[in-house]
N, C-alpha and C. Protein backbone atom coordinates (compact mmCIF):
# COMPACT_ATOMS: atom_id res chain seq x y z
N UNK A 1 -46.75 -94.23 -43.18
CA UNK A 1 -47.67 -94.63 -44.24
C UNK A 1 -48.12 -96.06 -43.99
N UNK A 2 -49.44 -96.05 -44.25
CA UNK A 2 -50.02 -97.42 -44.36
C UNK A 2 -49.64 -98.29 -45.05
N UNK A 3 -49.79 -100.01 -45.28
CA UNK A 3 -49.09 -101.03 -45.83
C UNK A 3 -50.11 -102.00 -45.99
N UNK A 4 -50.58 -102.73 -47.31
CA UNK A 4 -51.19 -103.18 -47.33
C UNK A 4 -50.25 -104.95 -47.31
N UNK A 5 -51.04 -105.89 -46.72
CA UNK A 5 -50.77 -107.01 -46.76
C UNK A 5 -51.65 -108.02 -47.47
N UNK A 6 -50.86 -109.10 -48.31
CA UNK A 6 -51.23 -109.86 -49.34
C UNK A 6 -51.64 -111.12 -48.31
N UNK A 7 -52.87 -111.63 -48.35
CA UNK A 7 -53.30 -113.21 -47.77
C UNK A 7 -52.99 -114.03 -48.89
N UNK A 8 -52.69 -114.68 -48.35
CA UNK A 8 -52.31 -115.94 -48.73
C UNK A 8 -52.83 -117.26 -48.46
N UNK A 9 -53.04 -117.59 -47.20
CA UNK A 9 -53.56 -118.63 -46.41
C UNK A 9 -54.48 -118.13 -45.71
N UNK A 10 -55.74 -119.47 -45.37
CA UNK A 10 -56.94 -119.09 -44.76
C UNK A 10 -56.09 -118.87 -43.57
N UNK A 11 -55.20 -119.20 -42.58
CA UNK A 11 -54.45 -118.98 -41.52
C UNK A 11 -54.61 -117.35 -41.55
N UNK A 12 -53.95 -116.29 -42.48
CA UNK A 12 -53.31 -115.41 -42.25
C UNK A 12 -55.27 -114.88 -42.37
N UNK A 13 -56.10 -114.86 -43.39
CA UNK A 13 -57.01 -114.45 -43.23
C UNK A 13 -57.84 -114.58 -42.01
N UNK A 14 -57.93 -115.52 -41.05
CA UNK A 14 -58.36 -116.02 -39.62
C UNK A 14 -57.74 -114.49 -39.07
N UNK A 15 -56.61 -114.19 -38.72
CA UNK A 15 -55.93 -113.73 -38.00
C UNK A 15 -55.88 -112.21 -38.08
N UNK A 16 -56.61 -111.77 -39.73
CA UNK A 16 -56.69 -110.46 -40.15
C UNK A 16 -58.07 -110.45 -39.29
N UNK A 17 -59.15 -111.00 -39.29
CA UNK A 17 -60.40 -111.14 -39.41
C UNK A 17 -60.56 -111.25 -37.96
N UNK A 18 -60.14 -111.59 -36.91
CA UNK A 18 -59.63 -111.16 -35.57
C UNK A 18 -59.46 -110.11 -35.17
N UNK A 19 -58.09 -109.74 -36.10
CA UNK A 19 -57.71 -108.34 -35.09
C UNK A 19 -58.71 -106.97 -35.82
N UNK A 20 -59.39 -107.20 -36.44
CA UNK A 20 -60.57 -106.83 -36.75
C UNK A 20 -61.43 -105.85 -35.44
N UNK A 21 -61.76 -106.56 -34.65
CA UNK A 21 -62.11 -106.23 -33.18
C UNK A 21 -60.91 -104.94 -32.65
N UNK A 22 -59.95 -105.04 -32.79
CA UNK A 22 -59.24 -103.41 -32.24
C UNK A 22 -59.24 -102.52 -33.89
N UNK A 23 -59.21 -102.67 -34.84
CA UNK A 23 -58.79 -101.97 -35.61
C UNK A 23 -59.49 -102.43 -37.16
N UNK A 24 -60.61 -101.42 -38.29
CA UNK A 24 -61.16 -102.04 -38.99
C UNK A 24 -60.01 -101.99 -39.88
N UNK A 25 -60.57 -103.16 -41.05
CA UNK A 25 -59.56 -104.00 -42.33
C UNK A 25 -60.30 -103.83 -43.61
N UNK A 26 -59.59 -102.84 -44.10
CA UNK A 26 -60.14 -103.07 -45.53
C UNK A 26 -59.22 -103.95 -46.56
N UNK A 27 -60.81 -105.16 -47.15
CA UNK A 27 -60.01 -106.09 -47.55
C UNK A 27 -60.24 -105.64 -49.26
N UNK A 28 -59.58 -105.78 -49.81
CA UNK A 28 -59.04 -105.41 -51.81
C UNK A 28 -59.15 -106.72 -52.02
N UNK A 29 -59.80 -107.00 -52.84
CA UNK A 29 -60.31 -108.49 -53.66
C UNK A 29 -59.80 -108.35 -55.11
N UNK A 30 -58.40 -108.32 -55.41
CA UNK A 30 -57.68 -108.27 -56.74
C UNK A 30 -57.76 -109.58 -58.03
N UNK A 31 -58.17 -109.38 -59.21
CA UNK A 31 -58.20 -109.71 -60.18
C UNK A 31 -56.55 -109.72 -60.84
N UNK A 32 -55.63 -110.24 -60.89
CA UNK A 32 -54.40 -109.50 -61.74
C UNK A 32 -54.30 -109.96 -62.88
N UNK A 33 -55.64 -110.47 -63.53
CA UNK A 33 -56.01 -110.57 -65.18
C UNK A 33 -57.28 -109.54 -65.50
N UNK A 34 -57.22 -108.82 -65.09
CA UNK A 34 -58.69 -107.35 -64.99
C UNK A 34 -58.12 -106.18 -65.15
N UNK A 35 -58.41 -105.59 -66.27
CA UNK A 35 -58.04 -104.16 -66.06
C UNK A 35 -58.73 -103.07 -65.34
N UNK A 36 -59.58 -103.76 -64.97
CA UNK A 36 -60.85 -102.98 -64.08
C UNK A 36 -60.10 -102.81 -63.21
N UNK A 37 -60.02 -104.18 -62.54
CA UNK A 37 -59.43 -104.66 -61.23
C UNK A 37 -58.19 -103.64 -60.99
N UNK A 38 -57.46 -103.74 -61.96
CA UNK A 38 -56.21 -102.49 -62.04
C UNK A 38 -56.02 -101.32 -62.53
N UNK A 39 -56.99 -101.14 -62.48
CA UNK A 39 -57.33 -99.47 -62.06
C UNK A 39 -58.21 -99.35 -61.02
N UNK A 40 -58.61 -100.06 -60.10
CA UNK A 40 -59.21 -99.74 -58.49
C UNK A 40 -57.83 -100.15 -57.76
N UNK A 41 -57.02 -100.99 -58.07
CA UNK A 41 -55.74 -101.35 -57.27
C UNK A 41 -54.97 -100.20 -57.54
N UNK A 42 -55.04 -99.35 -58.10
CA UNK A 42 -53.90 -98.05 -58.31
C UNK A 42 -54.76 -97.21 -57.74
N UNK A 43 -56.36 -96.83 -57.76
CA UNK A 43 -56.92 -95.96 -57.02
C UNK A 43 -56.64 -96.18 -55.26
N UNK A 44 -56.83 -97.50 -55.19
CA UNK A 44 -56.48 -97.95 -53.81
C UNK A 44 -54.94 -97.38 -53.45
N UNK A 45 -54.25 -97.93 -54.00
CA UNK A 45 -52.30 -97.89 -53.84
C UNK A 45 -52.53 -95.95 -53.57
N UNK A 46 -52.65 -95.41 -54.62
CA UNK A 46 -52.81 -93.65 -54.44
C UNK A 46 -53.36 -93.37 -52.99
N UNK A 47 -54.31 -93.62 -52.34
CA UNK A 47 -55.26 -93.59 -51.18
C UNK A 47 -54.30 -93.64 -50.11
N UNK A 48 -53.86 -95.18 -50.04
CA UNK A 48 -52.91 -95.63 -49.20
C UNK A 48 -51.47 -94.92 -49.24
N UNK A 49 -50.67 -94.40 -50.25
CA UNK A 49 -49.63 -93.67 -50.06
C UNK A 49 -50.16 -92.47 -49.75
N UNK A 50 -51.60 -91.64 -49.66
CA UNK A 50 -51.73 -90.58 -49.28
C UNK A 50 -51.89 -90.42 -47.57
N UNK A 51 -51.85 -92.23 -47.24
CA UNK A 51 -52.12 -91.97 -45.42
C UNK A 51 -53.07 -91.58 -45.37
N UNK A 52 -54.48 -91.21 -46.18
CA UNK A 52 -55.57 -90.86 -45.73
C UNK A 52 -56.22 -91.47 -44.47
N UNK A 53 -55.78 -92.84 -44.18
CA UNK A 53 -56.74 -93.59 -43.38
C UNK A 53 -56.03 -94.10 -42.81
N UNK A 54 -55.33 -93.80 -41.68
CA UNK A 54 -54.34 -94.49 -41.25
C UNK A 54 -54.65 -95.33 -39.90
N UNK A 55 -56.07 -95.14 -39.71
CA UNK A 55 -56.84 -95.50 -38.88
C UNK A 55 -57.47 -97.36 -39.30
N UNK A 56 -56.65 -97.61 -40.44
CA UNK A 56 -57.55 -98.69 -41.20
C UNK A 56 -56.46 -99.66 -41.60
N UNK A 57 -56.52 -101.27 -41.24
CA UNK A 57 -55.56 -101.86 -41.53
C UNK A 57 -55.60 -102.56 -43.36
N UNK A 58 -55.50 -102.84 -43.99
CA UNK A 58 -55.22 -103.20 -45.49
C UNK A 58 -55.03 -104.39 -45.85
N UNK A 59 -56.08 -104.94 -46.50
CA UNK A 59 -55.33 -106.58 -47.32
C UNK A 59 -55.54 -106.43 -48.54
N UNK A 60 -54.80 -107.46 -49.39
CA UNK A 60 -55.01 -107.33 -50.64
C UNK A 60 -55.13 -109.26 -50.68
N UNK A 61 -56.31 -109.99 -51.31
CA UNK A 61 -56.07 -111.02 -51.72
C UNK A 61 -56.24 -111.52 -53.29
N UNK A 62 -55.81 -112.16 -54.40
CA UNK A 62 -55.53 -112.13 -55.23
C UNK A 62 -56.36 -113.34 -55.63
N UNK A 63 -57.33 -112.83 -56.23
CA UNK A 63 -58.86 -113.68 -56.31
C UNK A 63 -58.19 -114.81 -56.90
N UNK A 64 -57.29 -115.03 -57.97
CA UNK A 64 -57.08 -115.92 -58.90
C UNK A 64 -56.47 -117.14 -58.32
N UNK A 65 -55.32 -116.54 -57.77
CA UNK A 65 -53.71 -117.09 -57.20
C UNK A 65 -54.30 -117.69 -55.94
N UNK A 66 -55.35 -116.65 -55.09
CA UNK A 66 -55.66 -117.55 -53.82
C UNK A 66 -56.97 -117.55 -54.06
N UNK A 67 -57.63 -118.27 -54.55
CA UNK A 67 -59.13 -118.72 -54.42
C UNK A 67 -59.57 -119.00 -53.69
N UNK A 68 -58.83 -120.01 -52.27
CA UNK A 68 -59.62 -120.59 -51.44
C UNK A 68 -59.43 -119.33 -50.38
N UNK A 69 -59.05 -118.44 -50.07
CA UNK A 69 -58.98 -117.47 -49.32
C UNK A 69 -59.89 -116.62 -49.88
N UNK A 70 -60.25 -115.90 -50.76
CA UNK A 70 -61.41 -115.42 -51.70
C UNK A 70 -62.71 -115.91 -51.61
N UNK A 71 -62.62 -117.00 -51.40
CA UNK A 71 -63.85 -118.04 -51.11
C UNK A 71 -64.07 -117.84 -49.75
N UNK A 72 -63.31 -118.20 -48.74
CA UNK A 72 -63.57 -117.58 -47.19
C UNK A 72 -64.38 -116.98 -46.67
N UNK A 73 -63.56 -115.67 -47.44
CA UNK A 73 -64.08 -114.28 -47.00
C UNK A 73 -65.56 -114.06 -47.81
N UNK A 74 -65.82 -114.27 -48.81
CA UNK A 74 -67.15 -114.50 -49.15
C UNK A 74 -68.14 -114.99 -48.45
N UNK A 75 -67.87 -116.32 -48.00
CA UNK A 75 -68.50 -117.04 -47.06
C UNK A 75 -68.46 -116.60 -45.77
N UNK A 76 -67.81 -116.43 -45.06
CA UNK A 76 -67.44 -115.56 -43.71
C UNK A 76 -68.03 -114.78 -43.54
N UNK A 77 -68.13 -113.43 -44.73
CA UNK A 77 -68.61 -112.69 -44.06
C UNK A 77 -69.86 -112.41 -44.98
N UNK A 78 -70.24 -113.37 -45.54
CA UNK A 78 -71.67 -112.95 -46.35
C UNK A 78 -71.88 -112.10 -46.85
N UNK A 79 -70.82 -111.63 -47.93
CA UNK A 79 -70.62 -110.98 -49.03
C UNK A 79 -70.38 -111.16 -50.38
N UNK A 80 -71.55 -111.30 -51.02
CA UNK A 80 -71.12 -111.98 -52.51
C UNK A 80 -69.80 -111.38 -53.44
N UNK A 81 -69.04 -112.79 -53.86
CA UNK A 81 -67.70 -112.34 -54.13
C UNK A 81 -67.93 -111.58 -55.64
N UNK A 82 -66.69 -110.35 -55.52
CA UNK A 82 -66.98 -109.93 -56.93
C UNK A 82 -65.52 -109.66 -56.92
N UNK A 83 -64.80 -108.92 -57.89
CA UNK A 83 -63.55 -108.62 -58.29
C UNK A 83 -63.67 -107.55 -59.30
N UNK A 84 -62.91 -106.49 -59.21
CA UNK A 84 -62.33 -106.05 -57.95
C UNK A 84 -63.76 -105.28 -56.90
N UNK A 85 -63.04 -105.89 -55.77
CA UNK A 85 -63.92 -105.18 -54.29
C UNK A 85 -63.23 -105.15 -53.54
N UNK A 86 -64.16 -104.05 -52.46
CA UNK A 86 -63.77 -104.06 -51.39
C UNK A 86 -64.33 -103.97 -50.69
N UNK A 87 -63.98 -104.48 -49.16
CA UNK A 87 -65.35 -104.46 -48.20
C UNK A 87 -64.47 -104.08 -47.04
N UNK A 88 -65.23 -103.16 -45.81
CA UNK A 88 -64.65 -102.87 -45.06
C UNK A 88 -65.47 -103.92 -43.80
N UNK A 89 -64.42 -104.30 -43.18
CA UNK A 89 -64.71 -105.15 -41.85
C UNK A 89 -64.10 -104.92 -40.21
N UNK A 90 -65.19 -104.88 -39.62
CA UNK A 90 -65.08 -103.79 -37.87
C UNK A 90 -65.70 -105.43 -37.17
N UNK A 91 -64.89 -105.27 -36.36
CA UNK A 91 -65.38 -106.36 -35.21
C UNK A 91 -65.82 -107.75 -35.58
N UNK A 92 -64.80 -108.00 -36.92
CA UNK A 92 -65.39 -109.34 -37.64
C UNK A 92 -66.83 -109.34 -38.14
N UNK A 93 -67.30 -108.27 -39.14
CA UNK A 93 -68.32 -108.23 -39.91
C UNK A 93 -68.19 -107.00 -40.83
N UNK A 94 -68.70 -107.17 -41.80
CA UNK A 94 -68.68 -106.17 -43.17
C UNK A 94 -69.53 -104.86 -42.77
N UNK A 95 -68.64 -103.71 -42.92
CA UNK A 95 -69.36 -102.62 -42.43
C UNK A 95 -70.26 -101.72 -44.06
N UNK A 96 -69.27 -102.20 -45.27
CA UNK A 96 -70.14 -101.87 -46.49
C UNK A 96 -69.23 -102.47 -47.21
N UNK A 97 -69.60 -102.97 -48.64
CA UNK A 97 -68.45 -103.43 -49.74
C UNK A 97 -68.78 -102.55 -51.32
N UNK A 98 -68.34 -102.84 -51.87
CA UNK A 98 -68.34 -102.12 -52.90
C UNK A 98 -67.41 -102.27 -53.97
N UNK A 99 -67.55 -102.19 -55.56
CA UNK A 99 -67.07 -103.39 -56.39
C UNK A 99 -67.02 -102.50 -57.76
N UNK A 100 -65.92 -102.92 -58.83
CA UNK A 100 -65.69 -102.51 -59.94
C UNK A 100 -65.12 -100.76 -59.79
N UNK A 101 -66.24 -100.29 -60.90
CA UNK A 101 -65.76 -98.86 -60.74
C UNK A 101 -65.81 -98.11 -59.85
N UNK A 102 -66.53 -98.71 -58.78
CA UNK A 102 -66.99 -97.38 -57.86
C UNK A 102 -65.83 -97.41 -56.83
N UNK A 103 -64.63 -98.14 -56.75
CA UNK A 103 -63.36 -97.98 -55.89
C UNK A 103 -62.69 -97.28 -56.44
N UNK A 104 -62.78 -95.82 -56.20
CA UNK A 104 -61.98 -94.77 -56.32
C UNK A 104 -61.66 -94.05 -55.53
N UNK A 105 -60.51 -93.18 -55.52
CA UNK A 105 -60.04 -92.70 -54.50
C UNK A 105 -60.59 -91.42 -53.85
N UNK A 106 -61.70 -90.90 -54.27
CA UNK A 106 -62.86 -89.78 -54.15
C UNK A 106 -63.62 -90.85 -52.94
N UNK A 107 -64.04 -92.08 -53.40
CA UNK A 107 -65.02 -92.90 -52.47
C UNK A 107 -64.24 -93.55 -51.65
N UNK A 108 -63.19 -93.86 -51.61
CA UNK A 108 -62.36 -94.46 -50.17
C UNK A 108 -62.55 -93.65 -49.35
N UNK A 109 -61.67 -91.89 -49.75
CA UNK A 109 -61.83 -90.77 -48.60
C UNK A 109 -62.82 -90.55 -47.77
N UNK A 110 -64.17 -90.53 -48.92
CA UNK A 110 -65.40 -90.46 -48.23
C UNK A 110 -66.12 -91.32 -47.34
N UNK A 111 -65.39 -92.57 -47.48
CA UNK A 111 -66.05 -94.17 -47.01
C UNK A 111 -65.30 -94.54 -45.74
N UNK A 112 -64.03 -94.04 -45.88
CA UNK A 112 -62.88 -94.65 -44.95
C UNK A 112 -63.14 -93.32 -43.76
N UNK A 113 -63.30 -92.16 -44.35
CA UNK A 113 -63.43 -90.93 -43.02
C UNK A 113 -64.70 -91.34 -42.37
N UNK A 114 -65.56 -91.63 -42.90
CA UNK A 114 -66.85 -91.90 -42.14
C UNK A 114 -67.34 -92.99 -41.54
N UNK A 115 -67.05 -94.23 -42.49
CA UNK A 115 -67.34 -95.75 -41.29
C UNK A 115 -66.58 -95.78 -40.70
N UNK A 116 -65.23 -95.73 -40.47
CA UNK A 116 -63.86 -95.73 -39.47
C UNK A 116 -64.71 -95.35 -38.06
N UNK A 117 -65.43 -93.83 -38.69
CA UNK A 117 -65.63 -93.46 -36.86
C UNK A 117 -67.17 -93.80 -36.64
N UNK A 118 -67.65 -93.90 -37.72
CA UNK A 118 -69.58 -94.47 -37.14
C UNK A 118 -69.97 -95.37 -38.20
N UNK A 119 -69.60 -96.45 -37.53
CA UNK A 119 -69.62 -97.77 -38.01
C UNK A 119 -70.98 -98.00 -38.54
């Protein structure tokens, strides 16, 4: 089963955003004062214990707690920040993102089976 990892430091985000190039990263842009936000983080968590995508590496950064890492990745990859999102990233660039309700686990399957292999 897949494992999602929490950034913390622009360091650890550099280093996700790298290995990017062998393997795409879907990054989770968490709110943990949003109930929105937590109910796409449980649609996500369901997804991920189902191994659907095991082809896909996982972050979770915690818009609040790490801002300046939130800020980054906004900037980086020229994606206006929202919460909760997610954006998938191949070869160090955003292959689609997508925000609020529409992270469900119906649209991961469909999103993660198909950009994974035709970017």
């Amino acid at each position: 089963m897949a494992s999602i990892q929490q950034l913390t430091s622009l360091e650890q985000w550099d280093q996700a955003l790298k290995a990017t190039s062998g393997k795409p990263l879907l990054v989770f842009k968490h709110s943990t004062s949003c109930s929105v936000s937590a109910g796409a983080h449980e649609e996500l968590s369901h997804f991920i214990e189902d191994g659907r995508a095991e082809s896909v590496d996982y972050a979770i950064v915690h818009v609040i707690e790490d801002r300046p890492v939130s800020n980054a990745i906004a900037e980086q990859l020229g994606v206006k920040h929202a919460s909760p999102q997610a954006i998938l990233v191949k070869d160090g660039s955003p292959v689609w993102d997508t925000s609020h309700w529409h992270i469900t686990y119906s649209f991961l399957s469909e999103k993660l089976g198909s950009s994974v292999n035709n970017p």
